[in-house]
C-alpha atoms as a PDB file:
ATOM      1  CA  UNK A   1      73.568  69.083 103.941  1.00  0.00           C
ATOM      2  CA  UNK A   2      73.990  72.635 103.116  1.00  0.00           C
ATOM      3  CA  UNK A   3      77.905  72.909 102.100  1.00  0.00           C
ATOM      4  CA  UNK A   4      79.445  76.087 102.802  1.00  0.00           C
ATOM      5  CA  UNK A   5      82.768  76.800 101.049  1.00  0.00           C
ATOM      6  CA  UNK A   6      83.307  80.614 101.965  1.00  0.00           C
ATOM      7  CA  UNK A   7      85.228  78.767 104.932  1.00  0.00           C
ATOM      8  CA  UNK A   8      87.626  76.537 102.229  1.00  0.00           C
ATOM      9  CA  UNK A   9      88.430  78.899  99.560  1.00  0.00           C
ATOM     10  CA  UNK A  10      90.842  77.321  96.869  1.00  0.00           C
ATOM     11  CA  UNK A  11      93.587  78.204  98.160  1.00  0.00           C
ATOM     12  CA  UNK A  12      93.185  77.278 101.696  1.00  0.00           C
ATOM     13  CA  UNK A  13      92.037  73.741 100.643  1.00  0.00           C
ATOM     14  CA  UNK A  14      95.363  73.462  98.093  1.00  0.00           C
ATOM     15  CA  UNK A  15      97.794  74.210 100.873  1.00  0.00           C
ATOM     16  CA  UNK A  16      95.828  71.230 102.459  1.00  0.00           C
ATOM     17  CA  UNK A  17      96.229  68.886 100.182  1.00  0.00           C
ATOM     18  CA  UNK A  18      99.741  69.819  99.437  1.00  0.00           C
ATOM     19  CA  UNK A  19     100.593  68.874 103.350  1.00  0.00           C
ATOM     20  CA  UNK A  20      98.641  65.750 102.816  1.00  0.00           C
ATOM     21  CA  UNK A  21     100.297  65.173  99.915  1.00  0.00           C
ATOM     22  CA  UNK A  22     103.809  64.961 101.581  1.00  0.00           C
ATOM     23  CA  UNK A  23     102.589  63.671 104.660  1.00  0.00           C
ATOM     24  CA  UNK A  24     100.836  60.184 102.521  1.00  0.00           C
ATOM     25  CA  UNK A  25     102.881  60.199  99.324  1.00  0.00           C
ATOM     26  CA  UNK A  26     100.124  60.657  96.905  1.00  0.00           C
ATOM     27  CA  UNK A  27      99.021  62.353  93.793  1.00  0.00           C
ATOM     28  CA  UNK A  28      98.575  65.874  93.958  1.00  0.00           C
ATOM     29  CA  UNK A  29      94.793  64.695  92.495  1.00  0.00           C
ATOM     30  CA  UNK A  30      94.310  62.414  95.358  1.00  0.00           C
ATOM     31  CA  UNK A  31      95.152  64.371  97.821  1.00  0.00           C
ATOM     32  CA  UNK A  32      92.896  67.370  96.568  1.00  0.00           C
ATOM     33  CA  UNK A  33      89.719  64.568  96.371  1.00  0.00           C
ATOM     34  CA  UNK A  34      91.031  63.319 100.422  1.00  0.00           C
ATOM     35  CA  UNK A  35      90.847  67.087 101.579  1.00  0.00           C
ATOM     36  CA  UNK A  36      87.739  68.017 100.775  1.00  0.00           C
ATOM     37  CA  UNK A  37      86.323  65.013 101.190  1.00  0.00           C
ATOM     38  CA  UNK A  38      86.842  65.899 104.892  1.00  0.00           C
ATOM     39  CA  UNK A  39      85.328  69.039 104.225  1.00  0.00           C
ATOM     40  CA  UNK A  40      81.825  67.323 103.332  1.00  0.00           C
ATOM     41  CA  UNK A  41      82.673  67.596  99.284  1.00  0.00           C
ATOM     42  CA  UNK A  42      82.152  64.819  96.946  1.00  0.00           C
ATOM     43  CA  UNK A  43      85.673  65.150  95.202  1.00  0.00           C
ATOM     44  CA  UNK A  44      87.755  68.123  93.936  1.00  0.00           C
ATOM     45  CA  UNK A  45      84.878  68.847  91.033  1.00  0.00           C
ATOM     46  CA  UNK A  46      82.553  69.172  93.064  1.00  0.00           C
ATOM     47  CA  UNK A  47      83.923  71.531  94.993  1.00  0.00           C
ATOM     48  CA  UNK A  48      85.200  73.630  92.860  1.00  0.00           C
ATOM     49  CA  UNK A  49      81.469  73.827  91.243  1.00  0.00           C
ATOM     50  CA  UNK A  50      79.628  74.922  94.857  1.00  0.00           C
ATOM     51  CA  UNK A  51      82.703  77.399  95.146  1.00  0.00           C
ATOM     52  CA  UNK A  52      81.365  78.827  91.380  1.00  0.00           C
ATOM     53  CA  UNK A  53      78.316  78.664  93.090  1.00  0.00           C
ATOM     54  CA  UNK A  54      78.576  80.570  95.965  1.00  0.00           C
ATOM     55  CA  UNK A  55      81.073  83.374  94.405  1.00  0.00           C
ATOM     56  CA  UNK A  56      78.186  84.056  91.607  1.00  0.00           C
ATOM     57  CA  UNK A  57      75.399  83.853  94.255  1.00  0.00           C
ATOM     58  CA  UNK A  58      77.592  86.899  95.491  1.00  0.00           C
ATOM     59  CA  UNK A  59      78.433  88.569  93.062  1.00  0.00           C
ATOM     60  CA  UNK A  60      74.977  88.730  92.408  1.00  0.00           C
ATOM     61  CA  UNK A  61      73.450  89.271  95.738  1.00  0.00           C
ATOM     62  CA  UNK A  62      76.245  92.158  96.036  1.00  0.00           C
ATOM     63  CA  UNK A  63      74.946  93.477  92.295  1.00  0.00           C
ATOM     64  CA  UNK A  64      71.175  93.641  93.745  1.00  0.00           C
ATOM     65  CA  UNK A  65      71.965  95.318  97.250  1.00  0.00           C
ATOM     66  CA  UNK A  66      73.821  97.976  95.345  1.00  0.00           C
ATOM     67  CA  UNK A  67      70.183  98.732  93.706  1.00  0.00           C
ATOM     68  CA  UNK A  68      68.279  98.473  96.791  1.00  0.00           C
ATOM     69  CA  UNK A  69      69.873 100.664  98.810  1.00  0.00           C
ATOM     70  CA  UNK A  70      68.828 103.693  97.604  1.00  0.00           C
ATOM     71  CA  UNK A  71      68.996 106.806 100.182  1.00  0.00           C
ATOM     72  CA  UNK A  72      65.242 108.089 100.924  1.00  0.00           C
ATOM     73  CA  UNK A  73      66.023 111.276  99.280  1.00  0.00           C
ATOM     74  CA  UNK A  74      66.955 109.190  96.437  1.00  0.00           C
ATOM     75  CA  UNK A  75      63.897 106.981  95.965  1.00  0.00           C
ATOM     76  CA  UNK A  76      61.887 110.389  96.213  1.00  0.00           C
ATOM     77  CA  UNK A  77      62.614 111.431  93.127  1.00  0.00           C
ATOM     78  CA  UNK A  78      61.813 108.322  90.978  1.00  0.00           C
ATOM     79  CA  UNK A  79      57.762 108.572  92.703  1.00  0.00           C
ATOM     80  CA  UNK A  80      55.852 107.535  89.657  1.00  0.00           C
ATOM     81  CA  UNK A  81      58.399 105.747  87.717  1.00  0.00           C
ATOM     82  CA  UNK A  82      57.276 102.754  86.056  1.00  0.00           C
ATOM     83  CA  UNK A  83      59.182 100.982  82.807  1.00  0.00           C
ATOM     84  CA  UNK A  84      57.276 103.174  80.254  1.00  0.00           C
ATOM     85  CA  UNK A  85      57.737 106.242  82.636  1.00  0.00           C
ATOM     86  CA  UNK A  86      56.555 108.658  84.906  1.00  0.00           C
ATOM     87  CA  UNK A  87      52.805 108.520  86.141  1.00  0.00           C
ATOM     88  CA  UNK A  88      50.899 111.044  87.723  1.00  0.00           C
ATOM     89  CA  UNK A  89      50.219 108.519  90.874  1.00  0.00           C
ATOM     90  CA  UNK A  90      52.369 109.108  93.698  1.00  0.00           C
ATOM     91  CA  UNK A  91      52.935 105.455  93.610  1.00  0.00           C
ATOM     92  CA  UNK A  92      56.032 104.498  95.757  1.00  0.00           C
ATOM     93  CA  UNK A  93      59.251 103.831  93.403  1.00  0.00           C
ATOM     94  CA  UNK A  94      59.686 100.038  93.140  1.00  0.00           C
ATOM     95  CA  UNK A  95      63.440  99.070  91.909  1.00  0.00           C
ATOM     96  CA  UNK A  96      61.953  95.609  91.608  1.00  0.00           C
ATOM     97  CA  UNK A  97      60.174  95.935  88.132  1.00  0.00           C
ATOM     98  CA  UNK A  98      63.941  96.560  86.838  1.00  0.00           C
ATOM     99  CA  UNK A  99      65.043  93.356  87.463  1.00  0.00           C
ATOM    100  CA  UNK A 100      67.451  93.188  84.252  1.00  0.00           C
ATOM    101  CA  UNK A 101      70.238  94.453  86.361  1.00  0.00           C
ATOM    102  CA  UNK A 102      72.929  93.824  83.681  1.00  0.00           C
ATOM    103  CA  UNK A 103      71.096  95.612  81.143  1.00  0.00           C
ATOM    104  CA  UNK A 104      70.729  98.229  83.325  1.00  0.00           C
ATOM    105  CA  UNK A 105      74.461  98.269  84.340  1.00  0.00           C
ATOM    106  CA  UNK A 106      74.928  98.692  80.025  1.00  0.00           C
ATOM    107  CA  UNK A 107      73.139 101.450  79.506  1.00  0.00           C
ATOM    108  CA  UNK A 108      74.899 102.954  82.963  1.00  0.00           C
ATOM    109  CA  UNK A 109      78.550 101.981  80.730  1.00  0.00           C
ATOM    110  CA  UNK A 110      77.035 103.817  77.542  1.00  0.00           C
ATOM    111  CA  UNK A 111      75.606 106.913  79.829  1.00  0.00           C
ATOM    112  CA  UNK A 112      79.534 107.261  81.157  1.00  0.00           C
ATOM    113  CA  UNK A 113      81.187 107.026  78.201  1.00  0.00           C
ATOM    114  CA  UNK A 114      79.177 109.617  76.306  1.00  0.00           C
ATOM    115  CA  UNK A 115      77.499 111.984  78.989  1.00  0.00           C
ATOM    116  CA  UNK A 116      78.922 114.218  81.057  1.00  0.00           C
ATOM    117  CA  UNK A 117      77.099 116.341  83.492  1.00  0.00           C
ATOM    118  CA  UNK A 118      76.358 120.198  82.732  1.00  0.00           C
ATOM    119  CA  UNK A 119      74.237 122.722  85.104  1.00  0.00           C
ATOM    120  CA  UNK A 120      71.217 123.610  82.958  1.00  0.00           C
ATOM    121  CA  UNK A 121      68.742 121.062  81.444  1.00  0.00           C
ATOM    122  CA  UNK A 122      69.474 119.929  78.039  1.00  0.00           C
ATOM    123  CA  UNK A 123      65.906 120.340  76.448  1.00  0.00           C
ATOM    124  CA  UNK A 124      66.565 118.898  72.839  1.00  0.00           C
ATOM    125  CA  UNK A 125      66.052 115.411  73.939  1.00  0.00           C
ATOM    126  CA  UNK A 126      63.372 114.197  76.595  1.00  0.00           C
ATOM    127  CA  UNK A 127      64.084 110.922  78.036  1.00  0.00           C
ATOM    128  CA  UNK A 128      62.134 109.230  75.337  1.00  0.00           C
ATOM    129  CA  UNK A 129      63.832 110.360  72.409  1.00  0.00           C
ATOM    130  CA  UNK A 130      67.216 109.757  74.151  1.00  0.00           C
ATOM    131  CA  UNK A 131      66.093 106.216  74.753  1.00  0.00           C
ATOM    132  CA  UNK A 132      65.591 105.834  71.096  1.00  0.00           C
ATOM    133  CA  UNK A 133      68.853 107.210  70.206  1.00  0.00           C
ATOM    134  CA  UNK A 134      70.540 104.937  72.746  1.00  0.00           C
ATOM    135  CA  UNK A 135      68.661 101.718  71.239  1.00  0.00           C
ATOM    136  CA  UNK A 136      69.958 102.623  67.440  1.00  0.00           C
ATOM    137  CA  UNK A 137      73.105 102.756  69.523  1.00  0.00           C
ATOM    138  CA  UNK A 138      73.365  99.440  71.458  1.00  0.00           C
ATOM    139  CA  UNK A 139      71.309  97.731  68.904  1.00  0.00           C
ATOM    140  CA  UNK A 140      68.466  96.333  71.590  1.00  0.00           C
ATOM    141  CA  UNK A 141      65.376  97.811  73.330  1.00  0.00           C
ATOM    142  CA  UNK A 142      65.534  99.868  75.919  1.00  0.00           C
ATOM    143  CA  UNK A 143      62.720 100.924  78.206  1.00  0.00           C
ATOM    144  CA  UNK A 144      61.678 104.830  78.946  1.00  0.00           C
ATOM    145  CA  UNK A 145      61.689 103.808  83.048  1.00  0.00           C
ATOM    146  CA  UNK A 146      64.961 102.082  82.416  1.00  0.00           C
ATOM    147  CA  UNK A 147      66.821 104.756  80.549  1.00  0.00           C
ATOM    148  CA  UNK A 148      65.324 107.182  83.348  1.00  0.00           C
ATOM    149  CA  UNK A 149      66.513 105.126  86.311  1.00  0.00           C
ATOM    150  CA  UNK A 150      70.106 104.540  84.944  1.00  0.00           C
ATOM    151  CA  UNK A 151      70.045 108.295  84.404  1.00  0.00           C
ATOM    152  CA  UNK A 152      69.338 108.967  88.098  1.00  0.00           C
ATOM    153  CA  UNK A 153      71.669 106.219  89.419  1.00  0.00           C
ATOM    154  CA  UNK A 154      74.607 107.728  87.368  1.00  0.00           C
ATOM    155  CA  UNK A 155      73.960 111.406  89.103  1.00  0.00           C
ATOM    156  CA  UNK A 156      71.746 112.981  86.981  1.00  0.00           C
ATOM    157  CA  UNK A 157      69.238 115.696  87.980  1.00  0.00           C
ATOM    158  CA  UNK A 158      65.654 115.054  86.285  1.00  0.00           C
ATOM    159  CA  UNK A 159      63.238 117.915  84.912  1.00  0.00           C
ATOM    160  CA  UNK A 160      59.819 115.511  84.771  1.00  0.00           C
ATOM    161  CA  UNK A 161      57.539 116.645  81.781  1.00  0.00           C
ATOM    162  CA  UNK A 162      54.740 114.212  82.163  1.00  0.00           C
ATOM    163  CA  UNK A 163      55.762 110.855  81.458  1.00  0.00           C
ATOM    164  CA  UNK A 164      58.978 111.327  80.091  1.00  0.00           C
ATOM    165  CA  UNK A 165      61.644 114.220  81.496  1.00  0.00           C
ATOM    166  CA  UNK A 166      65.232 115.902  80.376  1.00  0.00           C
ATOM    167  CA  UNK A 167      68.525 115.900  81.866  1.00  0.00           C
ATOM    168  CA  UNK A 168      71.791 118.101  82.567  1.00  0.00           C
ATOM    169  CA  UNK A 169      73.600 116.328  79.837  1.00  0.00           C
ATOM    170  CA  UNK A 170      75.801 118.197  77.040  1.00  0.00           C
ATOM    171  CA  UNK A 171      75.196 119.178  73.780  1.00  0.00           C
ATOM    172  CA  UNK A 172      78.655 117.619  72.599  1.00  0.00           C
ATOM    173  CA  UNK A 173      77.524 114.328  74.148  1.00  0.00           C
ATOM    174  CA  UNK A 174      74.325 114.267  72.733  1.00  0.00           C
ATOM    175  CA  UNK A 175      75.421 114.529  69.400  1.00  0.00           C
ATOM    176  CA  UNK A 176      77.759 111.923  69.172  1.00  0.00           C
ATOM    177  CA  UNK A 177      75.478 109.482  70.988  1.00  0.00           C
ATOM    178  CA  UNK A 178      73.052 110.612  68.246  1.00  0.00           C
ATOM    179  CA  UNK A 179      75.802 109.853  65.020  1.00  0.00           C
ATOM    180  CA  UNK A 180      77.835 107.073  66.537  1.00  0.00           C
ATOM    181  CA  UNK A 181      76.193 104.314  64.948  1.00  0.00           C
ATOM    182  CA  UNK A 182      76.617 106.131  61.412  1.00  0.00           C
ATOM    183  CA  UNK A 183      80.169 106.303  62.475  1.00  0.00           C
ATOM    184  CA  UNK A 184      80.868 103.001  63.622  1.00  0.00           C
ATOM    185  CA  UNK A 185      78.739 101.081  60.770  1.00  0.00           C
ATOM    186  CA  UNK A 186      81.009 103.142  58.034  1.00  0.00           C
ATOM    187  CA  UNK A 187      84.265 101.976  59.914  1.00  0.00           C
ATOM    188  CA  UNK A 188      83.172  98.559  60.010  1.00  0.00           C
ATOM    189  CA  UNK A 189      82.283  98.737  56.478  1.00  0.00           C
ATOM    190  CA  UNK A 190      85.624 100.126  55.306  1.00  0.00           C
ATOM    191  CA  UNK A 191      88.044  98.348  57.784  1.00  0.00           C
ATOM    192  CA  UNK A 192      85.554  95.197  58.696  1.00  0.00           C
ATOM    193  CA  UNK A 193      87.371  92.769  61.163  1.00  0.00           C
ATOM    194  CA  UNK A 194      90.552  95.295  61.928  1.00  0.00           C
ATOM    195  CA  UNK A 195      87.845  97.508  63.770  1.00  0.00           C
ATOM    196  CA  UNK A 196      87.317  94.991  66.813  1.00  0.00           C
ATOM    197  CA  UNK A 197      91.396  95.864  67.212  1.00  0.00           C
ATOM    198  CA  UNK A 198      90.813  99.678  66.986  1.00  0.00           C
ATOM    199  CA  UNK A 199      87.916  99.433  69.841  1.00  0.00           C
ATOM    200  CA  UNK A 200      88.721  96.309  71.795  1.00  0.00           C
ATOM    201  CA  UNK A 201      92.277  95.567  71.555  1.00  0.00           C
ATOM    202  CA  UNK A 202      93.561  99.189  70.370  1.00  0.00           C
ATOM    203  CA  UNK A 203      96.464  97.612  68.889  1.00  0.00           C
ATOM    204  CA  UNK A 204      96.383  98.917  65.930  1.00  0.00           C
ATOM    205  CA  UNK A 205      96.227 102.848  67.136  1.00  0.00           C
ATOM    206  CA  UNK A 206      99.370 101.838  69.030  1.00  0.00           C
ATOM    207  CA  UNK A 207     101.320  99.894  66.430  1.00  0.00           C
ATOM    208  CA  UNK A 208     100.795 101.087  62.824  1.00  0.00           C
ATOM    209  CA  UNK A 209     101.485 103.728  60.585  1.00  0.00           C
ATOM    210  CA  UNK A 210      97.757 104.891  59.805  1.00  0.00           C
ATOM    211  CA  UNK A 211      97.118 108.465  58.612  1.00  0.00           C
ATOM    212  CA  UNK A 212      93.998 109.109  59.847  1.00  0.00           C
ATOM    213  CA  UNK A 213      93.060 111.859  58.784  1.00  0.00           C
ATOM    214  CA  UNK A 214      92.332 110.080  55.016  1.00  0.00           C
ATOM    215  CA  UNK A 215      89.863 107.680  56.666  1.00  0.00           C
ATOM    216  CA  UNK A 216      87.961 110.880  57.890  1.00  0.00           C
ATOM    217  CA  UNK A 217      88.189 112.164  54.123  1.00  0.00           C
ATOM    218  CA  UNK A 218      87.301 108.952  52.148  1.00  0.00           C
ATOM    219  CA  UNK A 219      84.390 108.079  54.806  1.00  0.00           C
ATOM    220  CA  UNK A 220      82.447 110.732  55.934  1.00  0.00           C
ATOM    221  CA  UNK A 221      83.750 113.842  53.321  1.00  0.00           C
ATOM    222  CA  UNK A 222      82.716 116.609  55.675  1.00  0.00           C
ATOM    223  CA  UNK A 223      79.064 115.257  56.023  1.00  0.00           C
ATOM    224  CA  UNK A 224      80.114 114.875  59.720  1.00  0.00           C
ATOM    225  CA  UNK A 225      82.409 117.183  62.334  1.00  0.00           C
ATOM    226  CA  UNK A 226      85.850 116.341  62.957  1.00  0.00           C
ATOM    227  CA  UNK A 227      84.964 117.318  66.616  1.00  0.00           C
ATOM    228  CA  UNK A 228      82.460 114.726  66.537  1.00  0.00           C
ATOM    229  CA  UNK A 229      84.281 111.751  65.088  1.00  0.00           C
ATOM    230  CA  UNK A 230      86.776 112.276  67.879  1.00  0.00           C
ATOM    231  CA  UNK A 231      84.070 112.084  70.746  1.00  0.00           C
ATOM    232  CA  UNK A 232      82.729 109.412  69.177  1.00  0.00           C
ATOM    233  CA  UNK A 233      86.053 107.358  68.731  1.00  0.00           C
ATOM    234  CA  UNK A 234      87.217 108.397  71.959  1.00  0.00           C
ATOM    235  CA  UNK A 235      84.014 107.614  73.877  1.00  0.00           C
ATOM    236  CA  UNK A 236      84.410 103.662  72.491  1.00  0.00           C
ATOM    237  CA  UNK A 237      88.296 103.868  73.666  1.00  0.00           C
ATOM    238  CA  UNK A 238      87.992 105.236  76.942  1.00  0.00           C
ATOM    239  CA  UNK A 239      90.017 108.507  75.386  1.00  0.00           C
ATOM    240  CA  UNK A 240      89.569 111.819  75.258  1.00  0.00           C
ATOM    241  CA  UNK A 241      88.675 113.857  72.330  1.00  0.00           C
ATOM    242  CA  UNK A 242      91.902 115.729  72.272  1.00  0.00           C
ATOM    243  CA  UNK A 243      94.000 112.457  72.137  1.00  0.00           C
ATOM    244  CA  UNK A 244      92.059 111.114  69.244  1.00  0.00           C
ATOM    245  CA  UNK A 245      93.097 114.331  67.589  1.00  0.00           C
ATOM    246  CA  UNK A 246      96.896 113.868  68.182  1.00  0.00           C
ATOM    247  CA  UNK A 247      96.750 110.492  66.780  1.00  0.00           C
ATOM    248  CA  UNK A 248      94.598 111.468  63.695  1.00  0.00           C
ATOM    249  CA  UNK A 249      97.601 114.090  63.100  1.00  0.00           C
ATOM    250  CA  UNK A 250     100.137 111.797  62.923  1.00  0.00           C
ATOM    251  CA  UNK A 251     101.964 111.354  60.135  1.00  0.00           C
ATOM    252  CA  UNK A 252     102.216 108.030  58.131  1.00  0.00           C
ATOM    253  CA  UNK A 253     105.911 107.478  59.183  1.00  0.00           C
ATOM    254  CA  UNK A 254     105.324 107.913  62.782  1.00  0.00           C
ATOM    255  CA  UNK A 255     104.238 105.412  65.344  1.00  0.00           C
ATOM    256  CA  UNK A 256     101.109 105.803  67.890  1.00  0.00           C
ATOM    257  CA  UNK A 257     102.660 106.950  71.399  1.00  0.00           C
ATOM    258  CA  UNK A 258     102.115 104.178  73.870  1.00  0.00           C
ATOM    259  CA  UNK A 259     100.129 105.126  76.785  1.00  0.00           C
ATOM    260  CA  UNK A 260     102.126 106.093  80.128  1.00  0.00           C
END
């Protein structure tokens, strides 16, 4: 028998069992297993594990709709596109061949941190070579087609040049896509486990006395832009450029301002 839970979410069936609960005089435990027993469920386990079921079923269904319902126009545009590329076939797009939707939705998170959208075509970097720079990045491989699709479903206009093709990203952008893993290996190096708080946790930009500006000097002794350190910190912290400034100006003795 098929079991469907959407109509006994976790809380409805709790607020069951607490009335049965009262109602009998049992365990809260027994009167979870009783409830949902009369909803066709083995015991309380088990129904919590179809419920897991069902919410990742659509989560997942909701993850691959999102990719298949691209506008007409849309799906125009990517004619030709296969993982390595663009071919000179006018071979109907097929969003099918990128089935690895999560790696897709990664490279989408590293396209918005560091990208932002210009009006002329940025023609330093075709889609290839910006696919390489993104894999030194990430650390895994990452397909021409995929790097182009992610582009496209992030807003990007595309200039084909045979199989490969540019976008209206920035200059800025580029380059600190292009030097953030020289970046972030040297701060690893220097400040090894503390870094996961800098990136993931920020708690150490918000509650000690750093000067920053040292760690610049010791590290990377000009060889790299100050303007470009700050993109590339700020792109990992969700910050802008400017506020990485203010807090590598700060003086030893002051604190990090809290965010608002």
């Amino acid at each position: 028998m098929k079991l469907d839970v959407n109509k006994h979410n976790v809380d409805y069936v709790k607020r069951l069992a607490k009335n049965l609960k009262r109602e009998q005089n049992i365990s809260h435990h027994e009167a979870l297993n009783l409830t949902v027993i009369k909803l066709g469920f083995n015991n309380w386990k088990h129904f919590l594990n179809e419920t897991e079921k069902q919410t990742n079923k659509s989560i997942k269904d909701k993850e691959q709709n999102s990719y298949n319902n691209l506008p007409l126009a849309d799906m125009g545009k990517l004619i030709g596109l296969s993982l390595n590329g663009f071919s000179n076939e006018n071979k109907k797009f097929d969003n099918s061949i990128f089935s690895e939707i999560k790696k897709i939705e990664k490279i989408r998170t590293e396209i918005r941190k560091y990208f932002t959208k210009t009006k002329s075509f940025n023609l330093k970097r075709s889609s290839y070579g910006l696919k390489h720079e993104l894999e030194r990045h990430i650390g895994n491989y990452v397909a021409n087609g995929e790097l182009i699709y992610a582009m496209h479903l992030e807003g990007y206009k595309i200039k084909r040049s045979d199989i490969n093709c540019y976008f209206n990203i920035s200059s800025v952008g580029l380059k600190n896509l292009t030097i953030s893993k020289k970046i972030l290996e040297s701060l690893k190096t220097s400040w090894e486990y503390e870094l996961e708080d800098y990136f993931m946790l920020q708690k150490k930009f918000k509650k000690y006395k750093y000067h920053f500006n040292l760690i610049i000097r010791l590290l990377f002794q000009n060889e790299v832009s100050k303007r470009n350190i700050y993109g590339v910190i700020g792109a990992e912290m969700n910050e802008t450029p400017e506020t990485i400034k203010q807090w590598f100006d700060i003086e030893n003795t002051e604190l990090i301002p809290e965010k608002n």
